[in-house]
PDB file of N, CA and C in Angstrom:
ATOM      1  N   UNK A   1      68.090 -51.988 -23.312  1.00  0.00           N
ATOM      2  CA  UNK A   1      69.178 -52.176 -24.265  1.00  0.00           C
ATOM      3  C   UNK A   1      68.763 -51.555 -25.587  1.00  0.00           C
ATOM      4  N   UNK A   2      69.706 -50.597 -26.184  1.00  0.00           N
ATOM      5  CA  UNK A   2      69.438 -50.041 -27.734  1.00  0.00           C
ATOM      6  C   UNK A   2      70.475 -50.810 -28.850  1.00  0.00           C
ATOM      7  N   UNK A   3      69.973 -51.555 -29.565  1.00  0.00           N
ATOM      8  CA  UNK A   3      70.290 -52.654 -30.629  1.00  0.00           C
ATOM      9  C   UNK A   3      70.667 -52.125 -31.832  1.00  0.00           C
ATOM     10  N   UNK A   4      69.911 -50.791 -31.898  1.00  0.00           N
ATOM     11  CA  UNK A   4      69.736 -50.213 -33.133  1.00  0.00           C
ATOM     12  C   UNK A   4      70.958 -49.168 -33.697  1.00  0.00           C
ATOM     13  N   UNK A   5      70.555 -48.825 -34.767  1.00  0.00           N
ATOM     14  CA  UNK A   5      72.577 -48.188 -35.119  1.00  0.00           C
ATOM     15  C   UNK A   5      72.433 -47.060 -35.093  1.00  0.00           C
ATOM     16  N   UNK A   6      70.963 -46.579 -34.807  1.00  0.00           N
ATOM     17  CA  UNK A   6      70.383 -45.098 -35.344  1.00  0.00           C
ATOM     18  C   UNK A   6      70.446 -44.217 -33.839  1.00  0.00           C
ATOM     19  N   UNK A   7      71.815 -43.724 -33.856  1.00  0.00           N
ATOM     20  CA  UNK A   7      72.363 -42.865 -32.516  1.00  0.00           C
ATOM     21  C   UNK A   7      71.445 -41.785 -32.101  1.00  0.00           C
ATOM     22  N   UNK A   8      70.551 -41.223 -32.826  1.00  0.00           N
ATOM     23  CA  UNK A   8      69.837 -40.457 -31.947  1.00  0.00           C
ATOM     24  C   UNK A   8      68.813 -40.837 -31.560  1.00  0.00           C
ATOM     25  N   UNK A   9      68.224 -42.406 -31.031  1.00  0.00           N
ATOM     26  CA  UNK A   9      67.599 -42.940 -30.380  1.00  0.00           C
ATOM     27  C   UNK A   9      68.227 -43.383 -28.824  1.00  0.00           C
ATOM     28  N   UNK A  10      69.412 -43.205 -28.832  1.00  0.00           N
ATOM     29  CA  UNK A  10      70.168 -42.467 -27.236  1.00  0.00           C
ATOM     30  C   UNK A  10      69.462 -41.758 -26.346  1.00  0.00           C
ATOM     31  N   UNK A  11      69.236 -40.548 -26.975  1.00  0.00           N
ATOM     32  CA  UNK A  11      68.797 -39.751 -26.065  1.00  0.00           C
ATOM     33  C   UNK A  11      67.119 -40.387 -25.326  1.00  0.00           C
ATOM     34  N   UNK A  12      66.796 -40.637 -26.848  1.00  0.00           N
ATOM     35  CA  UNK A  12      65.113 -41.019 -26.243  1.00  0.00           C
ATOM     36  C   UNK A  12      65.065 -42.372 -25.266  1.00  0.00           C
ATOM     37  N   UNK A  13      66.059 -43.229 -25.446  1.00  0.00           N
ATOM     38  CA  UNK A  13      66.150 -44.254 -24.654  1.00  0.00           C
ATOM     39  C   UNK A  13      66.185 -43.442 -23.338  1.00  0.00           C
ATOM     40  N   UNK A  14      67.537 -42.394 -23.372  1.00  0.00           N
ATOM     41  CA  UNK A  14      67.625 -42.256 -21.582  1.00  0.00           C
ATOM     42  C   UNK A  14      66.780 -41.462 -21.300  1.00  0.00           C
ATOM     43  N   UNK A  15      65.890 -40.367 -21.506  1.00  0.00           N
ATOM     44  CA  UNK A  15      64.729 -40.033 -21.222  1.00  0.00           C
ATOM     45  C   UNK A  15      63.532 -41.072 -20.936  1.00  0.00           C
ATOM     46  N   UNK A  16      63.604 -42.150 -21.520  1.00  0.00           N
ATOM     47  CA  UNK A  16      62.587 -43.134 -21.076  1.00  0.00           C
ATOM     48  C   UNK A  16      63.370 -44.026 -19.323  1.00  0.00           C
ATOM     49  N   UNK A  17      64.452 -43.650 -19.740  1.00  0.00           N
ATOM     50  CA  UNK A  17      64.896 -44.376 -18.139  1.00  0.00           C
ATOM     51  C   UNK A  17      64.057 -44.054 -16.932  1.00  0.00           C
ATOM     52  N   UNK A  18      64.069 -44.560 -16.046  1.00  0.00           N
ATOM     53  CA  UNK A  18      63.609 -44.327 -14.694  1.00  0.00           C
ATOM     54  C   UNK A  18      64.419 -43.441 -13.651  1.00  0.00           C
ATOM     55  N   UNK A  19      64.864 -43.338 -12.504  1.00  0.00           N
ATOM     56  CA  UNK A  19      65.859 -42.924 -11.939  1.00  0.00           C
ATOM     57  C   UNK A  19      66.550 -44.153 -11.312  1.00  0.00           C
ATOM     58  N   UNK A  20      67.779 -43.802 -12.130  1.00  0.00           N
ATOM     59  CA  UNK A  20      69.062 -45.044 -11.583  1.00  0.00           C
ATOM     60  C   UNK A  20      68.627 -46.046 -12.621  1.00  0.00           C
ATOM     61  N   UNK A  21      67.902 -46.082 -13.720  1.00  0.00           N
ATOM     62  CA  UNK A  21      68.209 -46.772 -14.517  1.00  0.00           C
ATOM     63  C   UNK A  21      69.652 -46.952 -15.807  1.00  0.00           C
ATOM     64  N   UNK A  22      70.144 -48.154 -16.303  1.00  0.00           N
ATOM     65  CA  UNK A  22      70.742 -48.360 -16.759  1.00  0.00           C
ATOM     66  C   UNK A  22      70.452 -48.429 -18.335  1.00  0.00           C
ATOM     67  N   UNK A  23      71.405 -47.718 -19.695  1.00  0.00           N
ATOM     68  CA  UNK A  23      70.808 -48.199 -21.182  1.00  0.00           C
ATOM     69  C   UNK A  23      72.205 -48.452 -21.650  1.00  0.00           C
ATOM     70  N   UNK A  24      72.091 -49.751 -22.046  1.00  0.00           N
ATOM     71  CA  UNK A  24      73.158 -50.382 -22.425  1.00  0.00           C
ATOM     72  C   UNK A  24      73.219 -50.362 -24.182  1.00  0.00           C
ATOM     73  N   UNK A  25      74.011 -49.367 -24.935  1.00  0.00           N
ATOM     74  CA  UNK A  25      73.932 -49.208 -25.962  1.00  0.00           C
ATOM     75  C   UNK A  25      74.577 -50.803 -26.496  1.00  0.00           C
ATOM     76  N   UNK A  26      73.973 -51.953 -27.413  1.00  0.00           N
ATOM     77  CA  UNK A  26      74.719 -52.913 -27.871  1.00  0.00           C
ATOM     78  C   UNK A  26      74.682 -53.143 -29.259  1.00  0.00           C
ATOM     79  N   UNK A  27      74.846 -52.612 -30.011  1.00  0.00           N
ATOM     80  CA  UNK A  27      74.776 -52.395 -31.456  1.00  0.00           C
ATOM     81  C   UNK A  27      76.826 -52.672 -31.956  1.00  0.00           C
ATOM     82  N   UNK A  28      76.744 -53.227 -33.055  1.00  0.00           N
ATOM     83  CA  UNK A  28      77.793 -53.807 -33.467  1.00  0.00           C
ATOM     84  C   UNK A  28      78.132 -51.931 -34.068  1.00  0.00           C
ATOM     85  N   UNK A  29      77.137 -51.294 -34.802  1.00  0.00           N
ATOM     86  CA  UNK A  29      77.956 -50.302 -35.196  1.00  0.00           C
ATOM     87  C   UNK A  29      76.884 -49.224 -35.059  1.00  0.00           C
ATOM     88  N   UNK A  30      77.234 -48.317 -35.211  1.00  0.00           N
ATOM     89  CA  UNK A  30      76.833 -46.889 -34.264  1.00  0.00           C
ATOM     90  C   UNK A  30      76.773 -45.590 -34.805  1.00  0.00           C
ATOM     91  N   UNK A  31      76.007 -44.682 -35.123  1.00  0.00           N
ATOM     92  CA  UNK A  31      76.586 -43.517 -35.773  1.00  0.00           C
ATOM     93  C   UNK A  31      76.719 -42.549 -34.346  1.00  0.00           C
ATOM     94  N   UNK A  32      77.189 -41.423 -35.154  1.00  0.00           N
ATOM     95  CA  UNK A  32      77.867 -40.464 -34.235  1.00  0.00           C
ATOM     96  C   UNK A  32      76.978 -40.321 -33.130  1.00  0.00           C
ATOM     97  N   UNK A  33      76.772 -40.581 -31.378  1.00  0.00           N
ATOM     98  CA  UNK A  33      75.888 -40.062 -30.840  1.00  0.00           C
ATOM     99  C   UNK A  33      76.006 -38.701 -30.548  1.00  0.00           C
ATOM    100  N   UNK A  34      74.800 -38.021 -31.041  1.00  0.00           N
ATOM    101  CA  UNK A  34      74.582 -36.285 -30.530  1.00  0.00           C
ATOM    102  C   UNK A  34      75.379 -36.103 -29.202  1.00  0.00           C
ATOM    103  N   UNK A  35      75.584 -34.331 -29.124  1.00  0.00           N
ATOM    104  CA  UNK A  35      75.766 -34.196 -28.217  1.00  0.00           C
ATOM    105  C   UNK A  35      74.419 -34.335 -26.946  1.00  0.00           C
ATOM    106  N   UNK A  36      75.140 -34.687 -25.749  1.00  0.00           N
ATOM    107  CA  UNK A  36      74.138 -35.227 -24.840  1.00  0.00           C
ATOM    108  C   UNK A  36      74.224 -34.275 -23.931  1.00  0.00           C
ATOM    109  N   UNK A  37      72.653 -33.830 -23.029  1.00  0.00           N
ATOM    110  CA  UNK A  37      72.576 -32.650 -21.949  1.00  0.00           C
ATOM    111  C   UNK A  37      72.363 -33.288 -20.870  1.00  0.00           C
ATOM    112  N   UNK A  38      73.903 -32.921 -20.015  1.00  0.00           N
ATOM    113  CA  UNK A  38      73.862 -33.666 -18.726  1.00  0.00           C
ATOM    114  C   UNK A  38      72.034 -33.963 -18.055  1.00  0.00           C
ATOM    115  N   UNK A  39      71.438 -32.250 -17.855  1.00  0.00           N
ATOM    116  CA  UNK A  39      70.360 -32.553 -17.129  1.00  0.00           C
ATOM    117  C   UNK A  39      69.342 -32.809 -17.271  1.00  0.00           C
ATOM    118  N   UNK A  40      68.860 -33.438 -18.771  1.00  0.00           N
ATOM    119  CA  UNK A  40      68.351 -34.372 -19.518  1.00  0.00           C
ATOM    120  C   UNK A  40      68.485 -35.832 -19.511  1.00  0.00           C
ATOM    121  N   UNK A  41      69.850 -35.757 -20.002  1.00  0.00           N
ATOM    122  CA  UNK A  41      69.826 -37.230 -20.200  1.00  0.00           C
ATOM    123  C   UNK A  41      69.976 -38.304 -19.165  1.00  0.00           C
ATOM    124  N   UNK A  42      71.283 -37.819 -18.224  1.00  0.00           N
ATOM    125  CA  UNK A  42      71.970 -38.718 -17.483  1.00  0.00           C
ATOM    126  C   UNK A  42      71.511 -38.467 -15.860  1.00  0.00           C
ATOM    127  N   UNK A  43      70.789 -37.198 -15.592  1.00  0.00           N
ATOM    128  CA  UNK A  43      70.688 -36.643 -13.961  1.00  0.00           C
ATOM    129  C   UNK A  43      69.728 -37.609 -13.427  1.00  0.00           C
ATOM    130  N   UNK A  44      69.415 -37.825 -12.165  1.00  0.00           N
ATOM    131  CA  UNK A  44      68.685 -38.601 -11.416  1.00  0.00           C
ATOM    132  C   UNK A  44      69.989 -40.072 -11.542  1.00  0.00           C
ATOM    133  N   UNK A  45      71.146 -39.481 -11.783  1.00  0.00           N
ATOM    134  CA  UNK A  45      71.773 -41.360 -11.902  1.00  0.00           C
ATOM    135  C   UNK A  45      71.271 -41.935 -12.550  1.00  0.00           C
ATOM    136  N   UNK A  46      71.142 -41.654 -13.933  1.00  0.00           N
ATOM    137  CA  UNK A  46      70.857 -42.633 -14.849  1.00  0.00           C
ATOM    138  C   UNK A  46      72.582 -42.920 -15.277  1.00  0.00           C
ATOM    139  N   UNK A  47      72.909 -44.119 -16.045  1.00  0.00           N
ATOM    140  CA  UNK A  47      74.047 -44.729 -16.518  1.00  0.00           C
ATOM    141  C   UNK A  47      73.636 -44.767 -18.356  1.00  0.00           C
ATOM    142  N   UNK A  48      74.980 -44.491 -18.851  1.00  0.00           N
ATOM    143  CA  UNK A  48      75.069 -44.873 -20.091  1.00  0.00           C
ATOM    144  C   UNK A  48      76.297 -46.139 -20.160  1.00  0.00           C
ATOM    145  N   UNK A  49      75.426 -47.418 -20.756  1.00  0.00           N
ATOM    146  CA  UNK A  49      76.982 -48.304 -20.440  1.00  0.00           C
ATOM    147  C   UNK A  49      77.082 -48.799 -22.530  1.00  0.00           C
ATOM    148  N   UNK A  50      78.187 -48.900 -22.829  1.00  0.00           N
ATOM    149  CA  UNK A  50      78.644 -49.615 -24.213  1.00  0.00           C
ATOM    150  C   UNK A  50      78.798 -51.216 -24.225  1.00  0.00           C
ATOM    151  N   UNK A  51      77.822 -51.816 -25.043  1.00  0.00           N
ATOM    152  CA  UNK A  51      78.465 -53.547 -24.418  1.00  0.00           C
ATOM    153  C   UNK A  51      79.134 -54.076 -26.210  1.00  0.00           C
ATOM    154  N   UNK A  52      79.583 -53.558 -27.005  1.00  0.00           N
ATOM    155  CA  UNK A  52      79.563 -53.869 -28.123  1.00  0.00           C
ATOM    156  C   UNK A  52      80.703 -54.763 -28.341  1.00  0.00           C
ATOM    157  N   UNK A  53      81.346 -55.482 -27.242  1.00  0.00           N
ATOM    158  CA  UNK A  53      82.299 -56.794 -27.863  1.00  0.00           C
ATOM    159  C   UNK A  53      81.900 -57.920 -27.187  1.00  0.00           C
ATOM    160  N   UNK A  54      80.525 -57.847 -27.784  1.00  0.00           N
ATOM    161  CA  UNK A  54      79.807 -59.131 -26.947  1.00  0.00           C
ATOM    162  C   UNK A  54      80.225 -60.489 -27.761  1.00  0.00           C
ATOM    163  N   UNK A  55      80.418 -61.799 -27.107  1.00  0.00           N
ATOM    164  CA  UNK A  55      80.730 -62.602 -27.763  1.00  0.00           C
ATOM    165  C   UNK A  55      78.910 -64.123 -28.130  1.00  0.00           C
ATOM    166  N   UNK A  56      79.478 -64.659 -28.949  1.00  0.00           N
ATOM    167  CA  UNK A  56      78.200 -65.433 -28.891  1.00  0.00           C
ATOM    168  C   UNK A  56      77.530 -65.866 -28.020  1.00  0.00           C
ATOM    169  N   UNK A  57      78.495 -66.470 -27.423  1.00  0.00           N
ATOM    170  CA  UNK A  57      77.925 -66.786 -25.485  1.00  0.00           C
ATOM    171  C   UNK A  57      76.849 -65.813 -25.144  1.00  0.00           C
ATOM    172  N   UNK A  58      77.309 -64.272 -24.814  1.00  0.00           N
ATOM    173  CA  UNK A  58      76.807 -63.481 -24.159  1.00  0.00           C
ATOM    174  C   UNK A  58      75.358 -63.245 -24.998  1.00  0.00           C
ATOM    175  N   UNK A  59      74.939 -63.443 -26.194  1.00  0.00           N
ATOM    176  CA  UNK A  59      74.217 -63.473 -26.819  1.00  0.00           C
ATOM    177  C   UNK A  59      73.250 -64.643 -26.248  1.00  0.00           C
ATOM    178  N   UNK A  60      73.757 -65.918 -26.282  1.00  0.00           N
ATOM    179  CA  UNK A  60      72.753 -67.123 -25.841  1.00  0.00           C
ATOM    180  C   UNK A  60      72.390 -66.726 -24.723  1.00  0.00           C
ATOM    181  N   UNK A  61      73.152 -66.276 -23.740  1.00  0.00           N
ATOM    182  CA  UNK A  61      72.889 -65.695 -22.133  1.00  0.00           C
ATOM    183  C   UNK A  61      71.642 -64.876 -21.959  1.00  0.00           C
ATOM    184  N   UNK A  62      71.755 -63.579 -23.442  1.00  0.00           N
ATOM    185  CA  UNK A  62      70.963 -62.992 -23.236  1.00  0.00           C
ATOM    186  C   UNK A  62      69.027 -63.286 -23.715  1.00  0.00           C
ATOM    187  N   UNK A  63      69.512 -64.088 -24.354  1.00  0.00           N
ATOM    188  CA  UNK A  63      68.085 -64.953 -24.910  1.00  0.00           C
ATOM    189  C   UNK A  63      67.592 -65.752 -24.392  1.00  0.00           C
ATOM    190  N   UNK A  64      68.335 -66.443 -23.482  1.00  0.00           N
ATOM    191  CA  UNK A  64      67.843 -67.221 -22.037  1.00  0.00           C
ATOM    192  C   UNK A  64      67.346 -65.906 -21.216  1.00  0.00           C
ATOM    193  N   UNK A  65      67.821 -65.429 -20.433  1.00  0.00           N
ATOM    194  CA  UNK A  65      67.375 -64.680 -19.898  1.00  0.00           C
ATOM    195  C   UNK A  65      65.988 -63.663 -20.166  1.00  0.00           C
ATOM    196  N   UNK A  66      66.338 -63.067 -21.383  1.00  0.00           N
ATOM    197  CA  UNK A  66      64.786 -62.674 -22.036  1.00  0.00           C
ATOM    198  C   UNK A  66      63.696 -63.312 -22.003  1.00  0.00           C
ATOM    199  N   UNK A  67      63.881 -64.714 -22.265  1.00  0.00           N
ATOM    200  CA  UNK A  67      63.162 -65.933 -21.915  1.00  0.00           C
ATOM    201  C   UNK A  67      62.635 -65.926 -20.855  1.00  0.00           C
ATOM    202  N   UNK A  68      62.800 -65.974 -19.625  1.00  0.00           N
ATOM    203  CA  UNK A  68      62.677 -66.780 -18.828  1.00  0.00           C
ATOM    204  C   UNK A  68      62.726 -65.171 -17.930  1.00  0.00           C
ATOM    205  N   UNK A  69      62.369 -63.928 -18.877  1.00  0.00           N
ATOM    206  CA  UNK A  69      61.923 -62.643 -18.088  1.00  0.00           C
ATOM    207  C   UNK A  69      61.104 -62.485 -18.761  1.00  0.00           C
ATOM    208  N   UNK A  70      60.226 -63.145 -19.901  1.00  0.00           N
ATOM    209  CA  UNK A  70      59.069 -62.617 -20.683  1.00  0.00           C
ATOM    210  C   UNK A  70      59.295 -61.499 -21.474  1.00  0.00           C
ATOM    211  N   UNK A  71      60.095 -61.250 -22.150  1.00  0.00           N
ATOM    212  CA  UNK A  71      60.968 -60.385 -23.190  1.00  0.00           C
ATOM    213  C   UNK A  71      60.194 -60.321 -24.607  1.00  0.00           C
ATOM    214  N   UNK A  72      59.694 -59.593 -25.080  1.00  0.00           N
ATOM    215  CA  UNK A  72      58.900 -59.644 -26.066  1.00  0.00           C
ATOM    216  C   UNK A  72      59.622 -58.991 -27.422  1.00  0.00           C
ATOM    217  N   UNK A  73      59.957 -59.198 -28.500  1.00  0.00           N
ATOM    218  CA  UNK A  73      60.201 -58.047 -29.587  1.00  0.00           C
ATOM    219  C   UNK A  73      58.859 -57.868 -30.554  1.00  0.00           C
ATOM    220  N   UNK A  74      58.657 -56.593 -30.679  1.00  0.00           N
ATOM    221  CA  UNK A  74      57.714 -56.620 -31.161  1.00  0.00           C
ATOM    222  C   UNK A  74      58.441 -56.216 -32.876  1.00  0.00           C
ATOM    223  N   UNK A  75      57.874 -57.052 -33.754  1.00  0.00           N
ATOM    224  CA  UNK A  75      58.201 -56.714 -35.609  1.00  0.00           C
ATOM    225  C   UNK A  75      57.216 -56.268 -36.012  1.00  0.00           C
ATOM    226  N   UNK A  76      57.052 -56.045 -37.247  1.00  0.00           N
ATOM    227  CA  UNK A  76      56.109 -56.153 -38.277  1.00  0.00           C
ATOM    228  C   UNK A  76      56.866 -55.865 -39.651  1.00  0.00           C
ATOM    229  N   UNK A  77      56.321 -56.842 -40.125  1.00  0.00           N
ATOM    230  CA  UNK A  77      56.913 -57.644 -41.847  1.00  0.00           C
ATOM    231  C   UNK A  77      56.335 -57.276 -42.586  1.00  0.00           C
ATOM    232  N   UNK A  78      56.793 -56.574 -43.622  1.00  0.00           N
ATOM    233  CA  UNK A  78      56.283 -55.961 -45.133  1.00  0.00           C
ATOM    234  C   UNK A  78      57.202 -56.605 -46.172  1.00  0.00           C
ATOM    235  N   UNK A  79      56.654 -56.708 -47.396  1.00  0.00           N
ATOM    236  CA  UNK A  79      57.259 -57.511 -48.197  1.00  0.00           C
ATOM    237  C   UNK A  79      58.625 -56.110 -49.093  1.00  0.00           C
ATOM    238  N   UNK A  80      59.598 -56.485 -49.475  1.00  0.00           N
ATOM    239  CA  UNK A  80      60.789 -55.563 -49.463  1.00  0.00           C
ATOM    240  C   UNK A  80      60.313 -54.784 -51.121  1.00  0.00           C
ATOM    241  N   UNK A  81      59.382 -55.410 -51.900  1.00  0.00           N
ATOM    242  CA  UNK A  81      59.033 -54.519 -52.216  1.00  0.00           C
ATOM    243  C   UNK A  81      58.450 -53.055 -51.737  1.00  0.00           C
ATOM    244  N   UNK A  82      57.540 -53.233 -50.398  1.00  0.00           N
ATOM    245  CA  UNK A  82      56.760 -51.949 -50.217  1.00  0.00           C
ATOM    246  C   UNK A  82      58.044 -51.373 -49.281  1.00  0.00           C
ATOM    247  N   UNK A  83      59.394 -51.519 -49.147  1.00  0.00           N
ATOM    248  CA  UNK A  83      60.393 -50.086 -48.175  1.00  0.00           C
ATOM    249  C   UNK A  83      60.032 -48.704 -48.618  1.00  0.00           C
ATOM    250  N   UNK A  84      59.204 -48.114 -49.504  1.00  0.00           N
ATOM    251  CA  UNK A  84      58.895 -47.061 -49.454  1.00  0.00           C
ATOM    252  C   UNK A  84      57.763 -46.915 -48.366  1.00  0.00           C
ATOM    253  N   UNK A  85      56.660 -47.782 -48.075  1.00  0.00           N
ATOM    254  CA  UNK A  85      55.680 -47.984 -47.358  1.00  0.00           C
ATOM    255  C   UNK A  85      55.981 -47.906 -46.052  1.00  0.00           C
ATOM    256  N   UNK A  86      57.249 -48.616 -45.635  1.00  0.00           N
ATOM    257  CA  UNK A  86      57.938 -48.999 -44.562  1.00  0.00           C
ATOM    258  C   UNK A  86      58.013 -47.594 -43.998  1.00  0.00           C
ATOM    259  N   UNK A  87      58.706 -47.212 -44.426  1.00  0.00           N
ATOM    260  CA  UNK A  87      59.004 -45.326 -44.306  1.00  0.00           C
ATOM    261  C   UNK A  87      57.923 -44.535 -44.163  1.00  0.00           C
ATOM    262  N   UNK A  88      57.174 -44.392 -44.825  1.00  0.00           N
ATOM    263  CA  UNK A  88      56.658 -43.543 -44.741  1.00  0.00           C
ATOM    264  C   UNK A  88      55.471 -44.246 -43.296  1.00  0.00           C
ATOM    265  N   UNK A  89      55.493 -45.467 -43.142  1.00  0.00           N
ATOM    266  CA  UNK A  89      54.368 -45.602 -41.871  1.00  0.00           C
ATOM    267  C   UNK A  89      55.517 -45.654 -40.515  1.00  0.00           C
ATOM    268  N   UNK A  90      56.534 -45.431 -40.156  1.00  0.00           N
ATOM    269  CA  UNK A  90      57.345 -45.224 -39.520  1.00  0.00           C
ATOM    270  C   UNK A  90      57.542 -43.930 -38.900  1.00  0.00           C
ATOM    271  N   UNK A  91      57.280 -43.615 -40.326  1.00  0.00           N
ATOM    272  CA  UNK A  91      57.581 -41.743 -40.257  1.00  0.00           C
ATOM    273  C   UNK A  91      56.057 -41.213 -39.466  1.00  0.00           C
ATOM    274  N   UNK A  92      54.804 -41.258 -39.699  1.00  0.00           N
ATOM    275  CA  UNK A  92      53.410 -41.141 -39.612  1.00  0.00           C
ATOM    276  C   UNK A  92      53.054 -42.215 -38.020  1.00  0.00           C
ATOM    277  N   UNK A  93      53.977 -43.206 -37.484  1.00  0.00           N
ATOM    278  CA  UNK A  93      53.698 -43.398 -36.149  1.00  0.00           C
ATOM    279  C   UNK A  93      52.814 -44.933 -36.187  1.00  0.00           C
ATOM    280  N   UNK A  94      52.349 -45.406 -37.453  1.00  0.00           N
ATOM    281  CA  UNK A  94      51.382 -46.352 -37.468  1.00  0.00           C
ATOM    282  C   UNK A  94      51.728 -47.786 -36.846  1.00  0.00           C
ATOM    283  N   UNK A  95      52.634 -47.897 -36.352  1.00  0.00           N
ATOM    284  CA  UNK A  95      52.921 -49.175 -35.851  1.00  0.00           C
ATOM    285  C   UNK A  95      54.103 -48.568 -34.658  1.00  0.00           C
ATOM    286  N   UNK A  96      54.488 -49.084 -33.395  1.00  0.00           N
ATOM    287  CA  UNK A  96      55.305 -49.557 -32.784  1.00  0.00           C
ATOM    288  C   UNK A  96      56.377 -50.714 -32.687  1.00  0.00           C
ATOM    289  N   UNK A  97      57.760 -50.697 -32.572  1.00  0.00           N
ATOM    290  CA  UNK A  97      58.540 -51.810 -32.570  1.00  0.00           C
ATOM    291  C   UNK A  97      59.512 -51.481 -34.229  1.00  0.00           C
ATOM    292  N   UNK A  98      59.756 -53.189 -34.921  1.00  0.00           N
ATOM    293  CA  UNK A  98      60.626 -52.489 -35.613  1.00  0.00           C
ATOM    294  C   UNK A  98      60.458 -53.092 -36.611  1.00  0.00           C
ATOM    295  N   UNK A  99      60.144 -52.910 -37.632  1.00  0.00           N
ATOM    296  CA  UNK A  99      60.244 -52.673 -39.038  1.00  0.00           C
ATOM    297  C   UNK A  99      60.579 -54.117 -39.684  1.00  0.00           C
ATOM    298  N   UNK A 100      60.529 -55.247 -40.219  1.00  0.00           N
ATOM    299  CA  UNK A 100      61.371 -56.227 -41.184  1.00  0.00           C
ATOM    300  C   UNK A 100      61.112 -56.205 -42.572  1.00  0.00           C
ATOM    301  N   UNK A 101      62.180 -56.035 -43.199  1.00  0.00           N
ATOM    302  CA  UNK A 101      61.485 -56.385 -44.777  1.00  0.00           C
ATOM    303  C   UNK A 101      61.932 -57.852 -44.999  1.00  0.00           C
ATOM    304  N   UNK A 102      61.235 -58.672 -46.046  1.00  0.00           N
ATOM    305  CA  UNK A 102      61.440 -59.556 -45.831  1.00  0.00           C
ATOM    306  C   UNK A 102      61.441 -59.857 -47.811  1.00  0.00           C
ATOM    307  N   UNK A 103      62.056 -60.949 -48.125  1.00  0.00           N
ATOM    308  CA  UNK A 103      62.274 -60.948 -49.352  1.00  0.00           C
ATOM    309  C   UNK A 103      60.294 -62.112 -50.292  1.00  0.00           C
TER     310      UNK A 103
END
């Protein structure tokens, strides 16, 4: 599942697919996704599915389930002063996962 709003992480999602895997874009809002190359992105039967009118339910559903599949998110918290820091160790690769600033 891609959560994130930043559309050209699409492609890299379905390149990380398997064959016949599924990436369920679920992000409330979205920028433009690139154009996409059939025999890149989608061949071997991979699926692109949209789930973005998820309701709260489907949310608790999905946090049970993460649960109880060992679902991990990985963060890391910088204080919202350092978002220049944020960036630039994002940009340079120094951490995996996603970013929080925190007040």
């Amino acid at each position: 599942m891609l959560f994130t709003p930043a559309s050209e992480l699409v492609r890299v999602a379905l390149r990380a697919l398997d064959r016949g895997g599924t990436l369920a874009v679920a992000g409330i809002w979205l920028s433009a996704v690139p154009a996409l190359d059939y025999a890149t992105a989608l061949f071997q039967e991979r699926r692109l599915r949209s789930a973005t009118a998820n309701t709260r339910r489907d949310g608790e559903e999905f946090l049970q389930l993460a649960v109880r599949l060992g679902v991990h998110a990985t963060t890391v918290g910088y204080p919202m002063a350092q978002a220049q820091v944020v960036l630039a160790d994002l940009a340079d690769g120094r951490f995996s996962g996603a970013a929080v600033l925190h007040a």
